[in-house]
C-alpha atoms as a PDB file:
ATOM      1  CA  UNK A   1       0.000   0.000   0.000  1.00  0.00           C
ATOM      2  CA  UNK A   2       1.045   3.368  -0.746  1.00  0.00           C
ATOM      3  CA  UNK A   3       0.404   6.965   0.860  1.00  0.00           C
ATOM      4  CA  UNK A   4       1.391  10.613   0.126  1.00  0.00           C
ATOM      5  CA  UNK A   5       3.448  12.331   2.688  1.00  0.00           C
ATOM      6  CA  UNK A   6       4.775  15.740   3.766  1.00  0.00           C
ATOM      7  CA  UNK A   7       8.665  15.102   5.095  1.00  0.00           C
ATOM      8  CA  UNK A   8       8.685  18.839   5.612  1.00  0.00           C
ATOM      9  CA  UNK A   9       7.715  21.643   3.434  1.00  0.00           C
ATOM     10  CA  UNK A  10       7.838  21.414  -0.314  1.00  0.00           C
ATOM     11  CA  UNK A  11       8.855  17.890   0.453  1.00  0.00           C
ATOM     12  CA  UNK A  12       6.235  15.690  -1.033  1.00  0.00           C
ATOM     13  CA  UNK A  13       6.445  12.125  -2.191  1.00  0.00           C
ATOM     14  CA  UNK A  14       4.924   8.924  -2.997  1.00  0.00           C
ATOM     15  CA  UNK A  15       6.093   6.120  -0.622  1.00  0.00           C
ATOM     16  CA  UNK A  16       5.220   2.965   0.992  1.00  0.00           C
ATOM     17  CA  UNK A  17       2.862   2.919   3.821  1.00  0.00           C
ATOM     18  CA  UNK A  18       3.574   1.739   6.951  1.00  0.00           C
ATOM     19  CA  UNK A  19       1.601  -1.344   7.984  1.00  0.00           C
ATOM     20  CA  UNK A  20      -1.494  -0.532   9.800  1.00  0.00           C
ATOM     21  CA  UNK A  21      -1.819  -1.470  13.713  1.00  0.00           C
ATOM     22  CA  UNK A  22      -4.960  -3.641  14.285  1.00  0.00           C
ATOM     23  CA  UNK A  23      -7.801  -1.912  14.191  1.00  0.00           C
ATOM     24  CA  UNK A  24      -8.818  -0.821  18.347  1.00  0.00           C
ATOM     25  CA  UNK A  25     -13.045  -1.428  19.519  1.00  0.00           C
ATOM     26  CA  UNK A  26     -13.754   2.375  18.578  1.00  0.00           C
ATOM     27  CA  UNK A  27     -11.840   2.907  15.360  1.00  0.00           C
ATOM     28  CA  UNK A  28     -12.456   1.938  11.612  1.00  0.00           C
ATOM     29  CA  UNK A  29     -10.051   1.281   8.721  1.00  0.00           C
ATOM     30  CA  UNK A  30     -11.115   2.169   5.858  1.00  0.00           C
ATOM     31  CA  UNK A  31     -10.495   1.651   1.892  1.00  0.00           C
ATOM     32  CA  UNK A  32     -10.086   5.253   0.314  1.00  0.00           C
ATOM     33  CA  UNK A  33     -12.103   6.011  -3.059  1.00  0.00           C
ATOM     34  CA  UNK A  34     -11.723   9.668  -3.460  1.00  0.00           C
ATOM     35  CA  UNK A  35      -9.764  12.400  -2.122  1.00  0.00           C
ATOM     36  CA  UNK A  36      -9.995  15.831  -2.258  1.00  0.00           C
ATOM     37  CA  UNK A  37      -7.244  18.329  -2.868  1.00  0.00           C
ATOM     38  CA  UNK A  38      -8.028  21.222  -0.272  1.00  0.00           C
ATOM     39  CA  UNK A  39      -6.075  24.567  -0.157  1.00  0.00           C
ATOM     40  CA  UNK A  40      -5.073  23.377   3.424  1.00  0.00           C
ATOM     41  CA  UNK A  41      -3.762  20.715   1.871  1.00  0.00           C
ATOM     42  CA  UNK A  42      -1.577  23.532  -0.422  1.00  0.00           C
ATOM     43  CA  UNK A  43      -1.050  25.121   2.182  1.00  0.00           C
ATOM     44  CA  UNK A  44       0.398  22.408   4.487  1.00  0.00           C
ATOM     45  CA  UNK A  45       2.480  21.152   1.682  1.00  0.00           C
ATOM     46  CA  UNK A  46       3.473  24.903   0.996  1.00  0.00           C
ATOM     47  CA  UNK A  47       4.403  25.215   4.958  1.00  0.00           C
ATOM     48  CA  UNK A  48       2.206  28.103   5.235  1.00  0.00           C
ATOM     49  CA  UNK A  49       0.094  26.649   8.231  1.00  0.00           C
ATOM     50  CA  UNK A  50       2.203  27.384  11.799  1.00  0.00           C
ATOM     51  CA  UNK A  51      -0.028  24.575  13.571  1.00  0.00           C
ATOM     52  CA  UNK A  52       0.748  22.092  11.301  1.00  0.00           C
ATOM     53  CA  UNK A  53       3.441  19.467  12.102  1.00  0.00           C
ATOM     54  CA  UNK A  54       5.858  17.490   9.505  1.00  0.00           C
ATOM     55  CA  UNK A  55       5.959  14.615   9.159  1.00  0.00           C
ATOM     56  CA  UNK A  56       2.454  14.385   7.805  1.00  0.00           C
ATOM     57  CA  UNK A  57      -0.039  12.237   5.196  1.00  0.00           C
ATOM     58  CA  UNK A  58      -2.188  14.589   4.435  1.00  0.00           C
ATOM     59  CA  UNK A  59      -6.208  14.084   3.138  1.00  0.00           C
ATOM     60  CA  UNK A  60      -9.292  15.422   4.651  1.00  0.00           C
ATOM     61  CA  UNK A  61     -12.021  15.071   1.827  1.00  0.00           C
ATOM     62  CA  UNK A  62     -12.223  11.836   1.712  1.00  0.00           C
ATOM     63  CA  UNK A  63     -14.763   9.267   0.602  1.00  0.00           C
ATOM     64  CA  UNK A  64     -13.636   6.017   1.809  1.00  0.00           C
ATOM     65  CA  UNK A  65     -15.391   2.283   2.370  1.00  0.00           C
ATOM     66  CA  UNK A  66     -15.173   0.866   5.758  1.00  0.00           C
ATOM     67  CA  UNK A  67     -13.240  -2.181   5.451  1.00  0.00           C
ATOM     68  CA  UNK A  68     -13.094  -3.546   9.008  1.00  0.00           C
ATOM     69  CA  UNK A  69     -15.019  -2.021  12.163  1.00  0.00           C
ATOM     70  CA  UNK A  70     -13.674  -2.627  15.862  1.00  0.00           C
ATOM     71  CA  UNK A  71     -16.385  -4.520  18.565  1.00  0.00           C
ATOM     72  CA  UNK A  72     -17.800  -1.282  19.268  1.00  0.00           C
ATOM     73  CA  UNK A  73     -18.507   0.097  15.653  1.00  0.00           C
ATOM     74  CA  UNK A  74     -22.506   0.603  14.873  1.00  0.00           C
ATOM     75  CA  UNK A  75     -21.291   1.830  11.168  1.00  0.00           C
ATOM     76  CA  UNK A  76     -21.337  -1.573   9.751  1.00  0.00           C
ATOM     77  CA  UNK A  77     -18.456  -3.000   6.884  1.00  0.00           C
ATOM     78  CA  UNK A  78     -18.478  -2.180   3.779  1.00  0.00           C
ATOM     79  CA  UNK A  79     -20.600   1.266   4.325  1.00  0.00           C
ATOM     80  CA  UNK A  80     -19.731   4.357   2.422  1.00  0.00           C
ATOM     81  CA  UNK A  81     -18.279   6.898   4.705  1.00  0.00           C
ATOM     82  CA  UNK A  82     -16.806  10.559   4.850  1.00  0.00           C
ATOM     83  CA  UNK A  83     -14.462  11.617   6.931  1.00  0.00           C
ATOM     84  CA  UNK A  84     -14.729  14.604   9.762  1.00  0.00           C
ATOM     85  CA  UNK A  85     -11.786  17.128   9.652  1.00  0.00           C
ATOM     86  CA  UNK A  86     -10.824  17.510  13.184  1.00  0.00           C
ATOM     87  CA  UNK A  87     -10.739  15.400  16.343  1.00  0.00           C
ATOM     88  CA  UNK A  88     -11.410  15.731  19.851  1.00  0.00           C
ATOM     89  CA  UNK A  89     -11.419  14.568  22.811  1.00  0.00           C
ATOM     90  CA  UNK A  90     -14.480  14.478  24.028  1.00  0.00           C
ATOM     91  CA  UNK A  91     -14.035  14.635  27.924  1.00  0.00           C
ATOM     92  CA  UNK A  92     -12.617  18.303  28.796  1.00  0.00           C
ATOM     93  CA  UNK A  93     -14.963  20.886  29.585  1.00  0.00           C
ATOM     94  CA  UNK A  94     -15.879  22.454  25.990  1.00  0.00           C
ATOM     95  CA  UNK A  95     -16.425  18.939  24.725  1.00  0.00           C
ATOM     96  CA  UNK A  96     -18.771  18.198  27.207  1.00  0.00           C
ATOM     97  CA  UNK A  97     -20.947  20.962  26.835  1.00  0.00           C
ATOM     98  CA  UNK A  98     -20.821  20.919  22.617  1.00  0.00           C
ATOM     99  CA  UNK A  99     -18.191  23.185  21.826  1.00  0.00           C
ATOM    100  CA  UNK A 100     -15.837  20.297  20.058  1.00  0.00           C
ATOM    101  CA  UNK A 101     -14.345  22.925  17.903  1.00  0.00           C
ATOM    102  CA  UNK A 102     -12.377  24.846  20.767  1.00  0.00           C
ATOM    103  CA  UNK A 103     -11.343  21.575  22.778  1.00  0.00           C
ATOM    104  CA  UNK A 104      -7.461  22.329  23.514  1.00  0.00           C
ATOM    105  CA  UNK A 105      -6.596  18.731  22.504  1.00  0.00           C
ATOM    106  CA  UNK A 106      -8.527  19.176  18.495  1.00  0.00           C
ATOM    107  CA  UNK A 107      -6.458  18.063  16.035  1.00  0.00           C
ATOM    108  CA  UNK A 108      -6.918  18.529  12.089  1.00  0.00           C
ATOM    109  CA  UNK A 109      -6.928  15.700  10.229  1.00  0.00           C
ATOM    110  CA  UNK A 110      -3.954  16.029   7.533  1.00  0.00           C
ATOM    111  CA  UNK A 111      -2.325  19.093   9.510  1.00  0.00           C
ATOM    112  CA  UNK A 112      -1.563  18.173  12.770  1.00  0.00           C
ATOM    113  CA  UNK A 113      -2.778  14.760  12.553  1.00  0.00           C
ATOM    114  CA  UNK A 114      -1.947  11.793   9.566  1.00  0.00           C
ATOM    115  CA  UNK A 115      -4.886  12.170   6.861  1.00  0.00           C
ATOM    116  CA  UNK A 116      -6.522   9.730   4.369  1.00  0.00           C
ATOM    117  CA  UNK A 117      -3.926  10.000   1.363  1.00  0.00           C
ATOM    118  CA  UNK A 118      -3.596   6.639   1.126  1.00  0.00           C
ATOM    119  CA  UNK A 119      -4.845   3.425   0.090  1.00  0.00           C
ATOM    120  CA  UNK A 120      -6.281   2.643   3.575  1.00  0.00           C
ATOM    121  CA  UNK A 121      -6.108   4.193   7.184  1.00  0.00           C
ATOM    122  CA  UNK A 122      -7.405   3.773  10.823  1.00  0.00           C
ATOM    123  CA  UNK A 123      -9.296   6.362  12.370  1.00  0.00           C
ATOM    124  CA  UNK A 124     -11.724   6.805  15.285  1.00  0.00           C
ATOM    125  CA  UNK A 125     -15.493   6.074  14.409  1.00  0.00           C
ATOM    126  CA  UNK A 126     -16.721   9.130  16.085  1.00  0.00           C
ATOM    127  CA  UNK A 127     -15.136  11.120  12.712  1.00  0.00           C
ATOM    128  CA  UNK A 128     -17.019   9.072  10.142  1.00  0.00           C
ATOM    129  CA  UNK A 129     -20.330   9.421   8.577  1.00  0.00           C
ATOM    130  CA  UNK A 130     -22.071   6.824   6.316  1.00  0.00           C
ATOM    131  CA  UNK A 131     -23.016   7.972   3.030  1.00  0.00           C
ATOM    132  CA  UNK A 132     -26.802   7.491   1.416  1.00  0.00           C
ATOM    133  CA  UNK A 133     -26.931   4.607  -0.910  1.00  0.00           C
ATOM    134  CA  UNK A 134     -28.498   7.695  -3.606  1.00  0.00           C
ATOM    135  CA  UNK A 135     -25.493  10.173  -3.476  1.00  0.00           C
ATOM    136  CA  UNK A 136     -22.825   9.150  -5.731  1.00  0.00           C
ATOM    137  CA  UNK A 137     -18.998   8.987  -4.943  1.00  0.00           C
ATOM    138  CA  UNK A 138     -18.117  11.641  -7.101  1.00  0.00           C
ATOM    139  CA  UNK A 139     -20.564  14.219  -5.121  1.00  0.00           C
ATOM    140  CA  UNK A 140     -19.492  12.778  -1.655  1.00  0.00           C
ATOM    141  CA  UNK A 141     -16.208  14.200  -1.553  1.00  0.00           C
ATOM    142  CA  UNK A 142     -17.703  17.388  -1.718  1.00  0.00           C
ATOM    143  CA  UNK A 143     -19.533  16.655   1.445  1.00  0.00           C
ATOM    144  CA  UNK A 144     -16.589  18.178   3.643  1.00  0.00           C
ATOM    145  CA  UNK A 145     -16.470  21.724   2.073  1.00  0.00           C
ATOM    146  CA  UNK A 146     -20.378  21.788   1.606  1.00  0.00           C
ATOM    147  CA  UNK A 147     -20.690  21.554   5.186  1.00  0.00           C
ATOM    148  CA  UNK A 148     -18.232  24.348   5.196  1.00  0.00           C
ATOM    149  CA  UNK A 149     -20.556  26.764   3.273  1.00  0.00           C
ATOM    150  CA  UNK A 150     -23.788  25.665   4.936  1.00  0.00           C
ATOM    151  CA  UNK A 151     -21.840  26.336   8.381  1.00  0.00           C
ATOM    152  CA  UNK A 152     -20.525  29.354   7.167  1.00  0.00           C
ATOM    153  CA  UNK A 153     -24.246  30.710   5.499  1.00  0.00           C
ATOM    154  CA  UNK A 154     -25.732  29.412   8.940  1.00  0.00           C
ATOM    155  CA  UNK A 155     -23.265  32.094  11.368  1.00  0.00           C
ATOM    156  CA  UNK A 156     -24.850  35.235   8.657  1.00  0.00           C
ATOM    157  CA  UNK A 157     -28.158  36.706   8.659  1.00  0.00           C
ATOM    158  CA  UNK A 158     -29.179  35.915   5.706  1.00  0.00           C
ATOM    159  CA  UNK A 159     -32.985  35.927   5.071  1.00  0.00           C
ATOM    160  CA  UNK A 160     -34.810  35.799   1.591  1.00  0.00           C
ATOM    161  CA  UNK A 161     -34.329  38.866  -1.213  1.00  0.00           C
ATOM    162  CA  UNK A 162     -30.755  39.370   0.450  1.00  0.00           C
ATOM    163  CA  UNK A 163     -28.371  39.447  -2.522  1.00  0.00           C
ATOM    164  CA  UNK A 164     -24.832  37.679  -1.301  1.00  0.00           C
ATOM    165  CA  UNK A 165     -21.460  38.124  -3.383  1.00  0.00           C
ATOM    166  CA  UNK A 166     -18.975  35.749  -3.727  1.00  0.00           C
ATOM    167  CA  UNK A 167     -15.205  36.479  -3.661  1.00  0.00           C
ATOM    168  CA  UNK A 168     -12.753  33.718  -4.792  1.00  0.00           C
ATOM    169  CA  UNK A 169     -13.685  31.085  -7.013  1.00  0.00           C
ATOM    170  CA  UNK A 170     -12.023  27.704  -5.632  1.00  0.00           C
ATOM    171  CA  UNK A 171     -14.586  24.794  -4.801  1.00  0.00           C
ATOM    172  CA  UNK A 172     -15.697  26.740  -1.699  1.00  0.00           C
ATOM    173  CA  UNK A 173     -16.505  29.596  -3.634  1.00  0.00           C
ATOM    174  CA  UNK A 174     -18.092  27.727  -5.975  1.00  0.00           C
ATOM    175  CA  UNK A 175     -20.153  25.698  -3.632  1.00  0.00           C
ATOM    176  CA  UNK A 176     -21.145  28.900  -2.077  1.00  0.00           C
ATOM    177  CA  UNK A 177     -22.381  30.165  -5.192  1.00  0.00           C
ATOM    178  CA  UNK A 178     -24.292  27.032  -6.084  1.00  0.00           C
ATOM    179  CA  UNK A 179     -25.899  26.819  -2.458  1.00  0.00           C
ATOM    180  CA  UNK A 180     -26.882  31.119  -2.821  1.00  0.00           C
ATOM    181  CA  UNK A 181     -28.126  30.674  -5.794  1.00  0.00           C
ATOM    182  CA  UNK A 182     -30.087  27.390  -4.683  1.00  0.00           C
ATOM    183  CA  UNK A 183     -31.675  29.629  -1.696  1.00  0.00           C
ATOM    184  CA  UNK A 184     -32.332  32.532  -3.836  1.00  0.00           C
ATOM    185  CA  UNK A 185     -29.218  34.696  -2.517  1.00  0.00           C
ATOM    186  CA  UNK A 186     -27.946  35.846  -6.373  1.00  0.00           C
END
């Protein structure tokens, strides 16, 4: 098996994955399909992230099958999955009252922590959600930045006959446009 990895900045290659440890009761391994290329992703590779740490495999939009699930795994094998960007851990004091996104332990998957490039990698259930038989692999990946623009649209106050502009063109930008102009925003 192979994997994509970040020695340091500007120091990308193709190598040979280390063998996987055996899957623990909480975590999944799963068979990558698709990838997405995310500017963090540029950016990492660029060096231009000061949180992220080298050596890294990096991969956040991801679109994986679950090949094996530990004893304590409700997703069941073989499901379609995506991948969450950032972990945490679920027992300090803004995890326990919903504010995952500040815990002081989060990590981001493919920054700070190893990400999916690869043929197959390990990774806590609690950061994987199954796909819907009826959405294709090819509009899965973009599951991870969508969430991204509907999280983003959520934090404005945006109501009906508002008018939104876009700046920047990448896949954000252009899922942001699709979604506005799906609500009625252009």
């Amino acid at each position: 098996m192979s994997e994509l990895y970040i020695a340091e900045p500007n120091s990308l290659e193709l190598r040979e994955s280390a063998p996987l440890h055996a899957v623990e009761a909480n975590e999944v391994k799963i068979r990558v399909i698709y990838g997405g290329i995310c500017g963090s992703d540029l950016s990492v590779y660029r060096g231009k992230i000061q949180h992220a740490t080298y050596p890294v495999r990096p991969g956040h939009e991801l679109v994986g099958v679950v090949e094996q699930a530990g004893s304590h795994v409700t997703i069941s094998e073989g499901a379609r999955v995506v991948v969450t960007p950032n972990t945490f851990c679920g027992q300090c004091e803004y995890c326990l009252n919903e504010q995952e996104n500040i815990c002081p332990h989060k990590k981001s998957i493919g920054i700070n922590a190893s990400g999916g490039f690869a043929h197959e990698f390990i990774i806590d259930s609690r950061y994987v959600i199954p796909i819907p038989d009826d959405v294709s692999n090819e509009r899965a990946v973009l599951i991870e930045p969508l969430a991204v623009i509907v999280h983003g649209l959520k934090k404005l106050n945006i109501k009906k006959g508002d008018r939104v502009l876009v700046v920047g063109c990448g896949t954000e930008g252009l899922l942001t446009v699709a979604l506005a102009d799906y609500l009625g925003l252009m």
